[in-house]
C-alpha atoms as a PDB file:
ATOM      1  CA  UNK A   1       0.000   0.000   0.000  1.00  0.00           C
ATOM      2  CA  UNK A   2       1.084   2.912  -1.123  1.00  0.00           C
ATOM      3  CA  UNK A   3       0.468   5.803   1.265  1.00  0.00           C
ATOM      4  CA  UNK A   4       1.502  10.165   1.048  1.00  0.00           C
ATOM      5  CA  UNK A   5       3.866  11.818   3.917  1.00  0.00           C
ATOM      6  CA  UNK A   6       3.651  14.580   5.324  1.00  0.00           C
ATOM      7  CA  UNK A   7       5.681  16.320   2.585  1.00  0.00           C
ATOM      8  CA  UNK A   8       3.191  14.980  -0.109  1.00  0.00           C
ATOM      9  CA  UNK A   9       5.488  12.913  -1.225  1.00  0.00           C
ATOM     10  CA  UNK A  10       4.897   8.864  -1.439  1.00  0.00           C
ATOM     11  CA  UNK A  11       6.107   6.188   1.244  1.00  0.00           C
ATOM     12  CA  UNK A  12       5.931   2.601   0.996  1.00  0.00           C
ATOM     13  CA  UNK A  13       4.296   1.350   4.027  1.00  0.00           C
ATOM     14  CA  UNK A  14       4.187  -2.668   4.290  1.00  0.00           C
ATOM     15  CA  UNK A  15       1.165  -4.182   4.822  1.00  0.00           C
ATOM     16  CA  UNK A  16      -0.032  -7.899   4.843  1.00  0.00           C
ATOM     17  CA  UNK A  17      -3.187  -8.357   2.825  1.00  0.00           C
ATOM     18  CA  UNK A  18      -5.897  -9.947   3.778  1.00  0.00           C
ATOM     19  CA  UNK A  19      -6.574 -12.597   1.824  1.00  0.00           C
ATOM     20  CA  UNK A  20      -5.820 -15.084   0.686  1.00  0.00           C
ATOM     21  CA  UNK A  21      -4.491 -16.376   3.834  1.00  0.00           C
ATOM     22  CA  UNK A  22      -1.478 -18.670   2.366  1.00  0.00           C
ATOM     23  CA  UNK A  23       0.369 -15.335   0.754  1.00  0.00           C
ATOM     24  CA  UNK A  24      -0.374 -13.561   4.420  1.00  0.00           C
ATOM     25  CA  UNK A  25       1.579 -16.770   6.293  1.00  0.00           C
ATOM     26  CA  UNK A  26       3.989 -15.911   3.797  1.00  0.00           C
ATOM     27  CA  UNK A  27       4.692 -12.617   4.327  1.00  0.00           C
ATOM     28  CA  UNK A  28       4.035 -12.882   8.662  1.00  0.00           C
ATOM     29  CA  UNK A  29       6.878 -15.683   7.956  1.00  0.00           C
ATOM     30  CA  UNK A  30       9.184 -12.915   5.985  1.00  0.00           C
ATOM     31  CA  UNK A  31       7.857  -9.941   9.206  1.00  0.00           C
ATOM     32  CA  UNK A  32       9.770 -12.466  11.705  1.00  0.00           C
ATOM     33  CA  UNK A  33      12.678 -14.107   9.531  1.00  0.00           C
ATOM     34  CA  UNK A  34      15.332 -11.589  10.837  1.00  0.00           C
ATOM     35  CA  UNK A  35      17.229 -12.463  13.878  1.00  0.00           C
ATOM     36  CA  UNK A  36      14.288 -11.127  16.475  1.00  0.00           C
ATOM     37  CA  UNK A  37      10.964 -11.856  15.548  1.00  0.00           C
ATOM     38  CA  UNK A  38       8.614  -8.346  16.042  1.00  0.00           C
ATOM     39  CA  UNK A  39       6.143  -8.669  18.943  1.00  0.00           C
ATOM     40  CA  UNK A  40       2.969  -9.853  17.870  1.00  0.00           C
ATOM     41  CA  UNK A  41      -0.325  -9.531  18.980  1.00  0.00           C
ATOM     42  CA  UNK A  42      -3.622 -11.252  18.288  1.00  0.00           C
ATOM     43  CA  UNK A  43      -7.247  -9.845  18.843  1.00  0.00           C
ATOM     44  CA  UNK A  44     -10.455 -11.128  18.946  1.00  0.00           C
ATOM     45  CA  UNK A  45     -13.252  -8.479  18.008  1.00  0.00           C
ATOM     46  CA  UNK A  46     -16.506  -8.714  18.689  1.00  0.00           C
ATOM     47  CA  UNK A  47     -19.376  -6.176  19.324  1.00  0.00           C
ATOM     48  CA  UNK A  48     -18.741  -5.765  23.236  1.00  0.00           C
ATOM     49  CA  UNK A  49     -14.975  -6.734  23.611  1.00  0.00           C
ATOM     50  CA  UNK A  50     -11.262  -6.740  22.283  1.00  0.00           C
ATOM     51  CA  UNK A  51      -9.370 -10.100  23.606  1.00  0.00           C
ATOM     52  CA  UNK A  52      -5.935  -9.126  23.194  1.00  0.00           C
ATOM     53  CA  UNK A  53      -3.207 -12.311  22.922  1.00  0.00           C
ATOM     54  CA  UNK A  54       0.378 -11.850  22.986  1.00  0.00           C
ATOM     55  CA  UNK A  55       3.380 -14.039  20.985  1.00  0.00           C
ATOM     56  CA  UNK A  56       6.362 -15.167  22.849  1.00  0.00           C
ATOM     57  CA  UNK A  57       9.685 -13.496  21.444  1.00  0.00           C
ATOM     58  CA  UNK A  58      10.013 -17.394  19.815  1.00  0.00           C
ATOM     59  CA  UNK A  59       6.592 -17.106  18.291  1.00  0.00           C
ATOM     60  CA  UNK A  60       6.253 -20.441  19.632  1.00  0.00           C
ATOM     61  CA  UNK A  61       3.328 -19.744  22.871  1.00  0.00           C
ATOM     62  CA  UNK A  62       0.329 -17.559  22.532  1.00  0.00           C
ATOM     63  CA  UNK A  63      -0.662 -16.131  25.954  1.00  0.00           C
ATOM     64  CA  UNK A  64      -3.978 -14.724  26.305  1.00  0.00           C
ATOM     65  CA  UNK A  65      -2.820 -10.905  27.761  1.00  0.00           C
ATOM     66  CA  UNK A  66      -6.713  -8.725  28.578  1.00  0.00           C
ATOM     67  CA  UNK A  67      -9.369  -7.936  27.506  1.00  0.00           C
ATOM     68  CA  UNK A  68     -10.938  -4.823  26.375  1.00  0.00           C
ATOM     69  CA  UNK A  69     -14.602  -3.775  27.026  1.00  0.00           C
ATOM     70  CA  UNK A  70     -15.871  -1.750  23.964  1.00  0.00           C
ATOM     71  CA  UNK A  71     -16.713   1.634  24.202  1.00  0.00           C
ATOM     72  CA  UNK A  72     -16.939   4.209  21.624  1.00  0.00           C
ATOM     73  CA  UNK A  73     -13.858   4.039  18.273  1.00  0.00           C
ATOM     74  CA  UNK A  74     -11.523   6.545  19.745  1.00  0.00           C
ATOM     75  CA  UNK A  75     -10.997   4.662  23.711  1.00  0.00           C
ATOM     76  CA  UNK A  76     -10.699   1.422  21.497  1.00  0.00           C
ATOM     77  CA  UNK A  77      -8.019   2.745  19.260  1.00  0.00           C
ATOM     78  CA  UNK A  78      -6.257   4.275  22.268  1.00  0.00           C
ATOM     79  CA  UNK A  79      -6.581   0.958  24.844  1.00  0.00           C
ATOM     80  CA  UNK A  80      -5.166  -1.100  21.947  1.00  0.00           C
ATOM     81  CA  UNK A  81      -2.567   1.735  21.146  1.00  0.00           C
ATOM     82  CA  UNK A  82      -1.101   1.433  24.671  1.00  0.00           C
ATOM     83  CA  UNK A  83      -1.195  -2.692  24.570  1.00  0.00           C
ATOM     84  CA  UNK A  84       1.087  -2.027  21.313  1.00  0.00           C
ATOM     85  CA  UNK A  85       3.360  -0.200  23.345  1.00  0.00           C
ATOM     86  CA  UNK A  86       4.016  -1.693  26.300  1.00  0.00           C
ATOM     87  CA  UNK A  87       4.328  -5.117  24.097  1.00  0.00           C
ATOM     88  CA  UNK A  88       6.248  -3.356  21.363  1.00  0.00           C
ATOM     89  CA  UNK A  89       4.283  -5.012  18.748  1.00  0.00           C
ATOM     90  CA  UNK A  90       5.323  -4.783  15.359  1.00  0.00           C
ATOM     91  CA  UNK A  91       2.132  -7.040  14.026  1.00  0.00           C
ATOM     92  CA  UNK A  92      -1.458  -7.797  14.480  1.00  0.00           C
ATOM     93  CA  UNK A  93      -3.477 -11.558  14.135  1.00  0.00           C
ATOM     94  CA  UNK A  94      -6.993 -10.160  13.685  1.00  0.00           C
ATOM     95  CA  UNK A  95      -9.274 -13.239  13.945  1.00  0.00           C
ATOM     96  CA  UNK A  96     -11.385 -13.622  10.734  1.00  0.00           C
ATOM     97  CA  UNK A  97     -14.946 -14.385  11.596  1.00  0.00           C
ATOM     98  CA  UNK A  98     -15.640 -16.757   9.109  1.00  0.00           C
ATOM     99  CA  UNK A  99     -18.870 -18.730   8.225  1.00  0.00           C
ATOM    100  CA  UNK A 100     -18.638 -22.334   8.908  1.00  0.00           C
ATOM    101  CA  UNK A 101     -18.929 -22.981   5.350  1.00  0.00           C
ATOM    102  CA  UNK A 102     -16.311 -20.339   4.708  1.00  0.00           C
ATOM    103  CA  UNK A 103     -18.229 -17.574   3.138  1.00  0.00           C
ATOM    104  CA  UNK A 104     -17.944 -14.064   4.482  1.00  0.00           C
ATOM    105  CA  UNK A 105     -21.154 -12.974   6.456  1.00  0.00           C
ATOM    106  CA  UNK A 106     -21.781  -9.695   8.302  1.00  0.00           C
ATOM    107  CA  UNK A 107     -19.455 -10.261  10.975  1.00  0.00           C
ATOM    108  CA  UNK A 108     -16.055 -10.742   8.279  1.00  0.00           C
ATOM    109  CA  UNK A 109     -17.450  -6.980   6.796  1.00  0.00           C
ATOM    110  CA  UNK A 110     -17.569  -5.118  10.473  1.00  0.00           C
ATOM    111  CA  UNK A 111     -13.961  -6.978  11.409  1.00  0.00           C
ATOM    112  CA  UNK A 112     -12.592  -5.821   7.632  1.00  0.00           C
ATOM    113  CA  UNK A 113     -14.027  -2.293   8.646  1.00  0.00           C
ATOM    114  CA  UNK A 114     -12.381  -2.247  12.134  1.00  0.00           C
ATOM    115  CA  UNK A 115      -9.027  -3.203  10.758  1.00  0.00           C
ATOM    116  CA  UNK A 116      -9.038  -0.778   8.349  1.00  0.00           C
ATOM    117  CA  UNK A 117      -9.622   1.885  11.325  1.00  0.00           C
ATOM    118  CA  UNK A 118      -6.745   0.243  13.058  1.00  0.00           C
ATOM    119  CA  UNK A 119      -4.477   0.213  10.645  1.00  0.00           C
ATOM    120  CA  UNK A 120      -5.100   4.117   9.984  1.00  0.00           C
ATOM    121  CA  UNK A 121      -4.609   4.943  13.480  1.00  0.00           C
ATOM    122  CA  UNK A 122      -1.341   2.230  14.691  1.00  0.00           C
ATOM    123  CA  UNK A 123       0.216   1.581  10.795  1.00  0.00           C
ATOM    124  CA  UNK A 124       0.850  -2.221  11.246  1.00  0.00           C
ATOM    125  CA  UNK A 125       0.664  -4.537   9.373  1.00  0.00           C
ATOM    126  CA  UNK A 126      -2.363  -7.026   9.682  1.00  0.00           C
ATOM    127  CA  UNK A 127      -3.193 -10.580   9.431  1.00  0.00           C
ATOM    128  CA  UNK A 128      -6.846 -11.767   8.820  1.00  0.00           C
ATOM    129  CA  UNK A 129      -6.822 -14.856  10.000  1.00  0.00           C
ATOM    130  CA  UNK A 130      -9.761 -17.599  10.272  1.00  0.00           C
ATOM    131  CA  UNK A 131     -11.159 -17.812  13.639  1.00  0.00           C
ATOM    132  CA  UNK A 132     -13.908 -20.434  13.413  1.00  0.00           C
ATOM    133  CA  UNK A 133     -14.054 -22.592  16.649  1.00  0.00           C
ATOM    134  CA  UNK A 134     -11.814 -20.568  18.359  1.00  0.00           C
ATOM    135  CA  UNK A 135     -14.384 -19.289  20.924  1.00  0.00           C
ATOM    136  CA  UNK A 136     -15.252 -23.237  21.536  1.00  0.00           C
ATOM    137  CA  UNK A 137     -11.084 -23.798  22.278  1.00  0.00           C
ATOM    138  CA  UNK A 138     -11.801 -20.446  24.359  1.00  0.00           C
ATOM    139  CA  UNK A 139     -14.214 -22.474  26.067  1.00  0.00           C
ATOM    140  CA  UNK A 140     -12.561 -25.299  26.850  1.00  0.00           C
ATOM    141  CA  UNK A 141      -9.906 -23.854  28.018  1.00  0.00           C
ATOM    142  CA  UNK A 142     -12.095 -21.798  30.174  1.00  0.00           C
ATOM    143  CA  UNK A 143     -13.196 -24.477  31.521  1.00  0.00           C
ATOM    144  CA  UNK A 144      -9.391 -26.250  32.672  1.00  0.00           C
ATOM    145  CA  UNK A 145      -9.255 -23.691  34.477  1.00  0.00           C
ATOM    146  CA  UNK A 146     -12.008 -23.302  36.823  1.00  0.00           C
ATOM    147  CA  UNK A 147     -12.668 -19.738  36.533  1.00  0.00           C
ATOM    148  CA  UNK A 148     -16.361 -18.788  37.784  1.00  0.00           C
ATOM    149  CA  UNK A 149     -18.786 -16.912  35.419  1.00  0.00           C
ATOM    150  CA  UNK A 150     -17.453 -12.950  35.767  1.00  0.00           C
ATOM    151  CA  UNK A 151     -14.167 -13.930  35.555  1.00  0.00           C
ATOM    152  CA  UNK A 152     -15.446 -16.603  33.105  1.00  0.00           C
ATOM    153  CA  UNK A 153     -16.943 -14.024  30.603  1.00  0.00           C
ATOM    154  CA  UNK A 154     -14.371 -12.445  30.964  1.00  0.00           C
ATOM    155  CA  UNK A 155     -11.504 -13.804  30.009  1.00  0.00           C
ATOM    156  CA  UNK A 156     -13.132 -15.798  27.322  1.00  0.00           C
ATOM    157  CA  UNK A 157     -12.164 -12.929  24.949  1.00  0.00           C
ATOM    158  CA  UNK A 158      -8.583 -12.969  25.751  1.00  0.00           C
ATOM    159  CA  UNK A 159      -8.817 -17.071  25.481  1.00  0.00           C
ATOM    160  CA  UNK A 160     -10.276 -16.607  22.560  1.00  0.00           C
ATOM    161  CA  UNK A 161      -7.686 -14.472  20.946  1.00  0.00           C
ATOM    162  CA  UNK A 162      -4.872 -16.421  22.310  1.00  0.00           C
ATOM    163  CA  UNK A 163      -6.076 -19.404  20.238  1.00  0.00           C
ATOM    164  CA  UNK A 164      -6.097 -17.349  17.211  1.00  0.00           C
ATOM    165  CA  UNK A 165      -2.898 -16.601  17.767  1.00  0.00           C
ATOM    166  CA  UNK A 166      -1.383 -19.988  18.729  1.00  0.00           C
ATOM    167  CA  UNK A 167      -2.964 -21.289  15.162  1.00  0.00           C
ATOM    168  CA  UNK A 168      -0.862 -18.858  13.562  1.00  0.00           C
ATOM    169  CA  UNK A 169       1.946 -19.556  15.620  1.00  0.00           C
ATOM    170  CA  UNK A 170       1.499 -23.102  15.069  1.00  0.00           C
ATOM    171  CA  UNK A 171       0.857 -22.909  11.380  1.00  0.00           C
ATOM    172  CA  UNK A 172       4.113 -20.303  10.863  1.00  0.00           C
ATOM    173  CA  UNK A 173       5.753 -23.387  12.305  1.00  0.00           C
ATOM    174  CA  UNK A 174       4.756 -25.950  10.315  1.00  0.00           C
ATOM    175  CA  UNK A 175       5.518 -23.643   7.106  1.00  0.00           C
ATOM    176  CA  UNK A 176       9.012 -22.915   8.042  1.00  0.00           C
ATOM    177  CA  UNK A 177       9.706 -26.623   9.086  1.00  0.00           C
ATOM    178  CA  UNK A 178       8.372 -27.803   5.292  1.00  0.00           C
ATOM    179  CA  UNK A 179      10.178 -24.924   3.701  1.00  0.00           C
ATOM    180  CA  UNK A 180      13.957 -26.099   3.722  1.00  0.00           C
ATOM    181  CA  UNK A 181      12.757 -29.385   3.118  1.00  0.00           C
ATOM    182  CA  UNK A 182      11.104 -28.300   0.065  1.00  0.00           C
ATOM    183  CA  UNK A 183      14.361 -26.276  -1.186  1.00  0.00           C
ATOM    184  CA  UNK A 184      13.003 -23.117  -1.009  1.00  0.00           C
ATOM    185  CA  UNK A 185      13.820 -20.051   1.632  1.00  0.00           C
ATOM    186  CA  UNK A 186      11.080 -19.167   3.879  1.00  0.00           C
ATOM    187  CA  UNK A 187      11.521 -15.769   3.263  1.00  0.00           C
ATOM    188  CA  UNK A 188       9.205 -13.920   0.709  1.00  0.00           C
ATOM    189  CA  UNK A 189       8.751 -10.568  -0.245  1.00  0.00           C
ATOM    190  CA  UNK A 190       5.246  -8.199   1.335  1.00  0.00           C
ATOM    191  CA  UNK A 191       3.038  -7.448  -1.375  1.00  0.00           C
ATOM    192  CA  UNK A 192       1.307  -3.951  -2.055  1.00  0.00           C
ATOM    193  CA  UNK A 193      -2.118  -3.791  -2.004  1.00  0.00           C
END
C-alpha cells in the first residue's frame, strides 16, 4: 500500500493483505525471519470486547494478555494503542470471523471495517486470519481452568484471541519446518495492495 507523507510525497508502508491467507503466512513468515521476531499480537473483536493475545519473542506460545470492554472508536483505538506499546508489537493476528462454510457474512465486513480503522490509526501490518471454533477452544480452556462466570466471561475474549494466535503460531511453524525441506527459503517478499 502505497500511502503520502507529510511532505506529499509517497512512502511505501508494508502491509499484509488480507486474503488469501497462504500469501499472508507468507509474508508474517518474511515480518519475523530476521534475527528477532517483532512482537505480535492477536485480537479477537466482537461487538462488546477486544481479547488481546500476545506471541512469545520465539513465536512459539500464545498467551492470552486482557481484555478490552468496547466503548466508543476513539478509547478502542487508544486501549489497543497502549497494549502495542508496552508489548512493542510490530504485528497484528486479527481473527477472521468466518462462516462455517467459509463464506464471508456480516461479521467478516464489520472486522474488515475495524481493521481498516486500526491500521489508519497504529500503521501495522495485519493478518486476517480464520477464527472459526476458536471461541469453543476459548471455552474449553475456560473451563481447565475453573474460573467462575465474571471472571469466566471475561476472560473468554482474551482465550479466545490467544487461540487465534497460537494457530498462527502453530501454522508459521509448520511452514518454516516444510520450507527447507522443500528447497526453497522461507523468506518472501510483502506485497502492495
Amino acid at each position: 500500500m502505497l500511502s503520502l507523507g507529510s511532505d506529499g510525497g509517497q512512502k511505501a508502508r508494508r502491509k499484509l493483505h488480507p486474503l488469501p491467507i497462504l500469501d499472508n503466512l507468507e509474508a508474517l513468515i518474511e515480518l519475523g525471519g530476521g534475527r528477532e521476531r517483532p512482537g505480535l499480537l492477536a485480537l479477537d473483536v466482537s461487538k462488546r470486547a477486544i481479547g488481546v493475545a500476545g506471541a512469545d519473542a520465539s513465536w512459539q506460545l500464545a498467551t492470552p494478555l486482557r481484555t478490552i470492554r468496547r466503548r466508543r472508536l476513539e478509547q478502542d483505538l487508544a486501549a489497543l494503542g497502549e497494549v502495542v506499546r508496552d508489548r512493542d508489537a510490530r504485528a497484528l493476528v486479527i481473527g477472521w470471523p468466518l462462516n462455517m462454510d467459509g463464506s464471508e457474512g456480516p461479521r467478516c465486513q464489520s472486522v474488515r471495517a475495524f481493521a481498516h480503522k486500526l491500521d489508519a490509526a497504529l500503521g501495522l501490518p495485519i493478518l486476517l486470519w480464520d477464527e472459526r471454533l476458536t471461541t469453543f477452544a476459548a471455552e474449553e480452556a475456560a473451563d481447565r481452568t475453573g474460573l467462575r462466570a465474571k471472571k469466566r466471561a471475561t476472560a473468554l475474549d482474551a482465550l479466545a484471541a490467544a487461540a487465534i494466535l497460537q494457530d498462527t503460531l502453530d501454522a508459521v511453524a509448520r511452514f518454516e519446518r516444510r520450507a527447507p525441506a522443500a528447497g526453497r527459503s522461507p523468506r518472501f517478499s510483502l506485497r502492495r495492495a
